[in-house]
PDB file of N, CA and C in Angstrom:
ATOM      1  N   UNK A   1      52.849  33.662 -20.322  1.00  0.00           N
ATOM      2  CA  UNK A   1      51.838  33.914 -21.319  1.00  0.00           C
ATOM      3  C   UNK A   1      52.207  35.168 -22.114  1.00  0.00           C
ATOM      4  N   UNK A   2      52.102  35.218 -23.660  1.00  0.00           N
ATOM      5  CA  UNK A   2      52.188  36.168 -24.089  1.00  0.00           C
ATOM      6  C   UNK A   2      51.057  37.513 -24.017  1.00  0.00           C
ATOM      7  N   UNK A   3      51.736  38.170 -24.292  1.00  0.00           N
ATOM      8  CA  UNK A   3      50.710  39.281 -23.985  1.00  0.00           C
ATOM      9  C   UNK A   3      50.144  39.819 -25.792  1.00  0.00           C
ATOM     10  N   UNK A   4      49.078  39.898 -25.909  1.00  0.00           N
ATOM     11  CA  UNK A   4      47.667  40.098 -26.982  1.00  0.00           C
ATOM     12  C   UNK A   4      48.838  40.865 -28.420  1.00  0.00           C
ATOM     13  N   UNK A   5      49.296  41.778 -27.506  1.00  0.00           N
ATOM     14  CA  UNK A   5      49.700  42.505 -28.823  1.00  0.00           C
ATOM     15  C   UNK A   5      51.287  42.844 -28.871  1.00  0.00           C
ATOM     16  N   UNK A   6      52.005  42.000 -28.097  1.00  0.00           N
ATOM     17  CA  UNK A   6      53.779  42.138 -27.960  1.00  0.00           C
ATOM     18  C   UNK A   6      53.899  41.917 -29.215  1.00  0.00           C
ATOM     19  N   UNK A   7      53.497  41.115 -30.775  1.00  0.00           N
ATOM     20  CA  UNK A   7      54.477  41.294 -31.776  1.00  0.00           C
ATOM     21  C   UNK A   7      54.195  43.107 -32.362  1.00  0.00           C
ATOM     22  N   UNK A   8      53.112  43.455 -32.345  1.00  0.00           N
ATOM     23  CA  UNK A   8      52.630  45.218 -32.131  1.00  0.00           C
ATOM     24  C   UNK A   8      53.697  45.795 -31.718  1.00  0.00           C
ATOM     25  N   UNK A   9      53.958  45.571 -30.290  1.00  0.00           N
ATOM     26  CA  UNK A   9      54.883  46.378 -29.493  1.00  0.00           C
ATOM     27  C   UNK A   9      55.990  46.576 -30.031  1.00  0.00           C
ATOM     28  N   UNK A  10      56.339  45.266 -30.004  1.00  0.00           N
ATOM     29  CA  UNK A  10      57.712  45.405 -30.480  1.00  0.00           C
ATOM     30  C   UNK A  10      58.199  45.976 -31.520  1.00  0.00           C
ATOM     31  N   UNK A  11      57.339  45.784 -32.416  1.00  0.00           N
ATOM     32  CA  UNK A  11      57.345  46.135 -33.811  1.00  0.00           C
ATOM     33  C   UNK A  11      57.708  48.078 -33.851  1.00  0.00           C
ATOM     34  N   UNK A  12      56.731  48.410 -33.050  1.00  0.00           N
ATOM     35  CA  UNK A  12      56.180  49.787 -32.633  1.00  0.00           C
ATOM     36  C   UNK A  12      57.863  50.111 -31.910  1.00  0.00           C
ATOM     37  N   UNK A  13      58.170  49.806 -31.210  1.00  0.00           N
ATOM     38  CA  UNK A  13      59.161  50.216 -30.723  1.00  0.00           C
ATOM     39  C   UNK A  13      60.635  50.352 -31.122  1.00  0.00           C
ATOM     40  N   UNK A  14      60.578  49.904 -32.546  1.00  0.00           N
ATOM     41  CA  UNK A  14      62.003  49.864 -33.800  1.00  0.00           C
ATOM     42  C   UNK A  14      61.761  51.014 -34.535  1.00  0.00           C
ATOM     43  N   UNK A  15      60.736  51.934 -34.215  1.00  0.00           N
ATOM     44  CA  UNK A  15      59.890  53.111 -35.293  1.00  0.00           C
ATOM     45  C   UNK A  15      61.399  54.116 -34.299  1.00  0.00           C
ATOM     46  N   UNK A  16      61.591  54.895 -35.197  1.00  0.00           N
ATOM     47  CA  UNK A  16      61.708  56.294 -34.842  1.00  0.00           C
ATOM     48  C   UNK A  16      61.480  57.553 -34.701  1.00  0.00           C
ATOM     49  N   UNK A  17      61.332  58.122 -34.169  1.00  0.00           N
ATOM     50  CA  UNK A  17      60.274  59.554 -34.058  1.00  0.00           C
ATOM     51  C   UNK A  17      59.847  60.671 -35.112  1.00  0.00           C
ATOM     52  N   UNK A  18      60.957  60.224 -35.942  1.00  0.00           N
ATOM     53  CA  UNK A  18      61.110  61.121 -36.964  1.00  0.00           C
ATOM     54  C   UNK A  18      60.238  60.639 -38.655  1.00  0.00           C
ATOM     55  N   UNK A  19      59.906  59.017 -37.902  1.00  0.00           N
ATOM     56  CA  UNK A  19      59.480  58.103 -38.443  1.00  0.00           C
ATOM     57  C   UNK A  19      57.995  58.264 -38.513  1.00  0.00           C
ATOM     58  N   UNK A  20      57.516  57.925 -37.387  1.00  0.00           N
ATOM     59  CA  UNK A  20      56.231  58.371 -36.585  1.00  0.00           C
ATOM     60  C   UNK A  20      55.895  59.498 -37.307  1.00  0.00           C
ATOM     61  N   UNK A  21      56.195  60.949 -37.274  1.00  0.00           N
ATOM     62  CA  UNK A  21      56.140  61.790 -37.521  1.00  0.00           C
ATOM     63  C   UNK A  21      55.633  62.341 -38.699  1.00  0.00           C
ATOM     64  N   UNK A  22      56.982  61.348 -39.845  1.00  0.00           N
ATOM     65  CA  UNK A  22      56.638  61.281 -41.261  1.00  0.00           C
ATOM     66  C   UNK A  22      55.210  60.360 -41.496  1.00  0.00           C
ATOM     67  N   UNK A  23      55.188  59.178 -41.019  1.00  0.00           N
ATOM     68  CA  UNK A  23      53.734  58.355 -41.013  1.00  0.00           C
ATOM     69  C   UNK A  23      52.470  59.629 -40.897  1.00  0.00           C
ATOM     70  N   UNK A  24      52.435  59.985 -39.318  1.00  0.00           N
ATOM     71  CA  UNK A  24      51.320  61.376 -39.765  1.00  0.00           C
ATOM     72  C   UNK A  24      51.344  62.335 -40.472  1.00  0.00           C
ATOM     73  N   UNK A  25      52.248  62.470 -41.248  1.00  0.00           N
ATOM     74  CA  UNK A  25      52.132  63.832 -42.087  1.00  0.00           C
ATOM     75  C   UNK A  25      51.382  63.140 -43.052  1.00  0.00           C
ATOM     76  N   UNK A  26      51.959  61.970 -43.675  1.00  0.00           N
ATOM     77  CA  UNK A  26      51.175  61.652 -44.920  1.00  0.00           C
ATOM     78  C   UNK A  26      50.120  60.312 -44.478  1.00  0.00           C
ATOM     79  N   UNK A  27      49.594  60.078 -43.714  1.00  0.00           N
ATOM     80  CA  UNK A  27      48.365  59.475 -43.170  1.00  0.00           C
ATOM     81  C   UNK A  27      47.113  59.848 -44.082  1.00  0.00           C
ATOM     82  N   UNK A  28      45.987  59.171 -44.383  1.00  0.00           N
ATOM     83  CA  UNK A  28      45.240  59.202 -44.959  1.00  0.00           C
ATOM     84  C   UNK A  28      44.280  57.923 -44.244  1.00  0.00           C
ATOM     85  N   UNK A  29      44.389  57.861 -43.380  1.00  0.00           N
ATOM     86  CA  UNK A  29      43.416  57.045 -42.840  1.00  0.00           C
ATOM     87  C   UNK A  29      42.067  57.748 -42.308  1.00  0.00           C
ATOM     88  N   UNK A  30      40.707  56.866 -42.505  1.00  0.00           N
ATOM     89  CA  UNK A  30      39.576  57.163 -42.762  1.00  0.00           C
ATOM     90  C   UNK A  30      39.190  56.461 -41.368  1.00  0.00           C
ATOM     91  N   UNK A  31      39.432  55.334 -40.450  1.00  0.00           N
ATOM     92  CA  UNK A  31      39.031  54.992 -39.445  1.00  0.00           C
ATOM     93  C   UNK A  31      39.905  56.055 -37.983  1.00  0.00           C
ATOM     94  N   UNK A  32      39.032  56.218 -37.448  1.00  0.00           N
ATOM     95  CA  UNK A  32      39.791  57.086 -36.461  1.00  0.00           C
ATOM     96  C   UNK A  32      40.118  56.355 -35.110  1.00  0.00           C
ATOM     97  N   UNK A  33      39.758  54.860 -35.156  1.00  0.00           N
ATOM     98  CA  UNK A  33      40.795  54.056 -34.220  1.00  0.00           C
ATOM     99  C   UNK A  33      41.886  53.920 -34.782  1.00  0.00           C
ATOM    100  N   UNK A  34      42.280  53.940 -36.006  1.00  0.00           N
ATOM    101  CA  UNK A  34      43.388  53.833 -36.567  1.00  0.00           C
ATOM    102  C   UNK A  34      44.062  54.752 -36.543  1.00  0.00           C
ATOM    103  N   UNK A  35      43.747  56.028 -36.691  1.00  0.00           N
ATOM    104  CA  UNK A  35      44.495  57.140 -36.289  1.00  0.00           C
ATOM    105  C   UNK A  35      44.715  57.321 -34.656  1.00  0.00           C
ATOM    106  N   UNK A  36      44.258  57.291 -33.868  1.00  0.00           N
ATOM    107  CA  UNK A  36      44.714  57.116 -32.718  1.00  0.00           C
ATOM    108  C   UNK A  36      45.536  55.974 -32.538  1.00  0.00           C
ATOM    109  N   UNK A  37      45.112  55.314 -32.985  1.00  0.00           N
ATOM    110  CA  UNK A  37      46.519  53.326 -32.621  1.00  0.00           C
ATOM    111  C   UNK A  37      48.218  54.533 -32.842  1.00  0.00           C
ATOM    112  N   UNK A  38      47.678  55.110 -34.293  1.00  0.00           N
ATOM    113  CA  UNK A  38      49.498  55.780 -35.186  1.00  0.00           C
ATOM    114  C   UNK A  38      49.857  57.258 -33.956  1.00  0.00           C
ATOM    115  N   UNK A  39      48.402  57.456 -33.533  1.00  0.00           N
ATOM    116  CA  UNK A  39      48.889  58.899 -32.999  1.00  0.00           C
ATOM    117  C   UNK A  39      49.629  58.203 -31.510  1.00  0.00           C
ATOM    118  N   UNK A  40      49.431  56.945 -30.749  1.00  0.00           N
ATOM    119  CA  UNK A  40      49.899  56.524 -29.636  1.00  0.00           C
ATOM    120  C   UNK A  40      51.167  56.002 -29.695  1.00  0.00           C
ATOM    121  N   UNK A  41      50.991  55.084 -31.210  1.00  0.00           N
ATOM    122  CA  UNK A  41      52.821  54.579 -31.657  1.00  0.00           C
ATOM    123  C   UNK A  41      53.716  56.275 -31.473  1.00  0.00           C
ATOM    124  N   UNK A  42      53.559  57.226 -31.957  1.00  0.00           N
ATOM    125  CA  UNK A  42      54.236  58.494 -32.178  1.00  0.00           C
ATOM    126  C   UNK A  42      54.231  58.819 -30.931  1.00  0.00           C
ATOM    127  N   UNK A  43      53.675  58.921 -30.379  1.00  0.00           N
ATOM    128  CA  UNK A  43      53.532  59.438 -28.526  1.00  0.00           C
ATOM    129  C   UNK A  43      54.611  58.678 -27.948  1.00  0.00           C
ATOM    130  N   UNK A  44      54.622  57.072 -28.061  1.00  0.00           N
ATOM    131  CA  UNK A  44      55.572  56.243 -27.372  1.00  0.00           C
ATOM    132  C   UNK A  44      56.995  56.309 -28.374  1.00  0.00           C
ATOM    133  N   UNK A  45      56.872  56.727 -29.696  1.00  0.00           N
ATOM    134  CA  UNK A  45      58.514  56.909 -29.927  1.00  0.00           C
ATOM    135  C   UNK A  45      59.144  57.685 -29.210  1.00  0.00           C
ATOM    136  N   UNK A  46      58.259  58.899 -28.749  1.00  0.00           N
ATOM    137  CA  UNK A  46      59.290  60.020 -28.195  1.00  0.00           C
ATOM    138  C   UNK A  46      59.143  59.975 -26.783  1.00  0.00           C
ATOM    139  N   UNK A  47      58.587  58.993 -26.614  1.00  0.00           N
ATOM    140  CA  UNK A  47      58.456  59.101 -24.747  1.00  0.00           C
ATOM    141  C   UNK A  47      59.451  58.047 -24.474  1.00  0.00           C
ATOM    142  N   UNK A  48      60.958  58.251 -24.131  1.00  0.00           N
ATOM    143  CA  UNK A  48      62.086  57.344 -23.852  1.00  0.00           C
ATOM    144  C   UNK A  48      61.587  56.427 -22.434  1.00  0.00           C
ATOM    145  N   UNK A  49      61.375  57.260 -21.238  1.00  0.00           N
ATOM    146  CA  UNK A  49      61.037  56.457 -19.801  1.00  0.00           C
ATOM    147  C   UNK A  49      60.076  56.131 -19.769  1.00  0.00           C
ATOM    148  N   UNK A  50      58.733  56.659 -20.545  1.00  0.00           N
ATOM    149  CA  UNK A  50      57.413  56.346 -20.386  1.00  0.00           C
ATOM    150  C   UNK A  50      56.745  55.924 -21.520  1.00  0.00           C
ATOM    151  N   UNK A  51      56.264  54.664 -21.012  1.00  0.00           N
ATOM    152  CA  UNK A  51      55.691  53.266 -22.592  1.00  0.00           C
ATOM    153  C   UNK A  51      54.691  53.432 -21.593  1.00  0.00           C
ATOM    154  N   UNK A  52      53.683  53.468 -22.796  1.00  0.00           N
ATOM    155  CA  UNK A  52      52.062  53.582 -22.561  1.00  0.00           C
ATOM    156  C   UNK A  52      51.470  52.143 -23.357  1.00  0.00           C
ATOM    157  N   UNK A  53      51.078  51.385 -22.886  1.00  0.00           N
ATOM    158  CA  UNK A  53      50.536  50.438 -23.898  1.00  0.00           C
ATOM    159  C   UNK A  53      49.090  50.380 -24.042  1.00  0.00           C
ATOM    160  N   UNK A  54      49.556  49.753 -25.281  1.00  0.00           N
ATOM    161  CA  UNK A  54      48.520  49.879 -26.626  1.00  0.00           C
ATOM    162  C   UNK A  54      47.376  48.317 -25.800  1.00  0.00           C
ATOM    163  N   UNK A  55      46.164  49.612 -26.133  1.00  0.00           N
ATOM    164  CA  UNK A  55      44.733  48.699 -25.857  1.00  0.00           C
ATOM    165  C   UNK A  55      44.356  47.524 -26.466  1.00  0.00           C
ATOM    166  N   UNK A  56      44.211  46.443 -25.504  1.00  0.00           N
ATOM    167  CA  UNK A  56      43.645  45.055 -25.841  1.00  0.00           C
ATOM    168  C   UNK A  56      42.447  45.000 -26.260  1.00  0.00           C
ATOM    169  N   UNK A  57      42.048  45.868 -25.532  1.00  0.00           N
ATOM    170  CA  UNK A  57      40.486  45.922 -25.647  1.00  0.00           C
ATOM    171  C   UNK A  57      39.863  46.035 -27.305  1.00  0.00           C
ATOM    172  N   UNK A  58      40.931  47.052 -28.043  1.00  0.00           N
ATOM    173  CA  UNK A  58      40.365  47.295 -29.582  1.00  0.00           C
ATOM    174  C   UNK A  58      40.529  45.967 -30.124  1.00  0.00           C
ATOM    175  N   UNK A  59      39.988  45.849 -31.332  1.00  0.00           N
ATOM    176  CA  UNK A  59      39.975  44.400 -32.240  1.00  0.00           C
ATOM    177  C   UNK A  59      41.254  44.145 -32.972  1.00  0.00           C
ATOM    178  N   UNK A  60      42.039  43.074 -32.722  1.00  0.00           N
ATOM    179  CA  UNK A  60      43.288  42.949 -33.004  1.00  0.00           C
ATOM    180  C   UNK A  60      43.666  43.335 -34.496  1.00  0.00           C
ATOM    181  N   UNK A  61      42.570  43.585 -35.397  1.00  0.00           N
ATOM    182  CA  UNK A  61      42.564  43.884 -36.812  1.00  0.00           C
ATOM    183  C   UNK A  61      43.164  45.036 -37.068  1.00  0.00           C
ATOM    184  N   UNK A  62      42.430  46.120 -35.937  1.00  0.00           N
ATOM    185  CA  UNK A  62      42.873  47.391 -36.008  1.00  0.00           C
ATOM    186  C   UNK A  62      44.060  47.861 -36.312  1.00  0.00           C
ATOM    187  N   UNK A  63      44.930  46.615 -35.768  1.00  0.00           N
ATOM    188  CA  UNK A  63      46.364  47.174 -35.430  1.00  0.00           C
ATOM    189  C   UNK A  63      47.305  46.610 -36.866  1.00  0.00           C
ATOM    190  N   UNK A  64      46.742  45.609 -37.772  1.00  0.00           N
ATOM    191  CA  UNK A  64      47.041  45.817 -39.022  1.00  0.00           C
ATOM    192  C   UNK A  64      47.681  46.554 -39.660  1.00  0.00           C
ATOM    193  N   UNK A  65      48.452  46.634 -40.583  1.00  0.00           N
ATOM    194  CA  UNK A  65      49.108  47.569 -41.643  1.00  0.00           C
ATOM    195  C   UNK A  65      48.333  48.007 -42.567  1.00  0.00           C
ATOM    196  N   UNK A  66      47.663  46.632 -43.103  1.00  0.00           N
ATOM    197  CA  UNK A  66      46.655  46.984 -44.402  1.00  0.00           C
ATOM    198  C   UNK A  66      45.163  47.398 -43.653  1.00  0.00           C
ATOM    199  N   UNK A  67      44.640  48.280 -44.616  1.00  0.00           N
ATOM    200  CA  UNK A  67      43.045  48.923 -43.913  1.00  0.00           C
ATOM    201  C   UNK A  67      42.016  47.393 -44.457  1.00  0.00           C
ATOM    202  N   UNK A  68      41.089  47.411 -43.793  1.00  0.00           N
ATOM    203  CA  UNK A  68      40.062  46.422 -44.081  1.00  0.00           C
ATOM    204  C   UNK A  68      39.059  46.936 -46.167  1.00  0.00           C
TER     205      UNK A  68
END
């Protein structure tokens, strides 16, 4: 069975830290699940041994590119 949000993951996991990084500097997001989803992608670029995964529980929308 696939798991809820592996095309997320994966996706999340081609980012580079420096990448991540640049994303929060110029962030302008107004929902603050959304800022936490970008602040956890950035956490897991730079964490090489340790992948934290991303909550099922939020509404799969969240994890979108485009804002609602």
């Amino acid at each position: 069975m696939r798991n809820k949000l592996q095309t997320f993951t994966e996706f999340s996991q081609t980012l580079l830290p420096h990448e991540t990084q640049y994303l929060l500097s110029v962030q302008n997001l107004e929902d603050a699940v959304r800022l936490e989803i970008l602040k956890q992608v950035d956490f897991n670029s730079r964490q090489i041994k340790q992948f934290t995964p991303y909550d099922p529980t939020i509404d799969k929308l969240k994890y979108t590119l485009f804002p609602e």
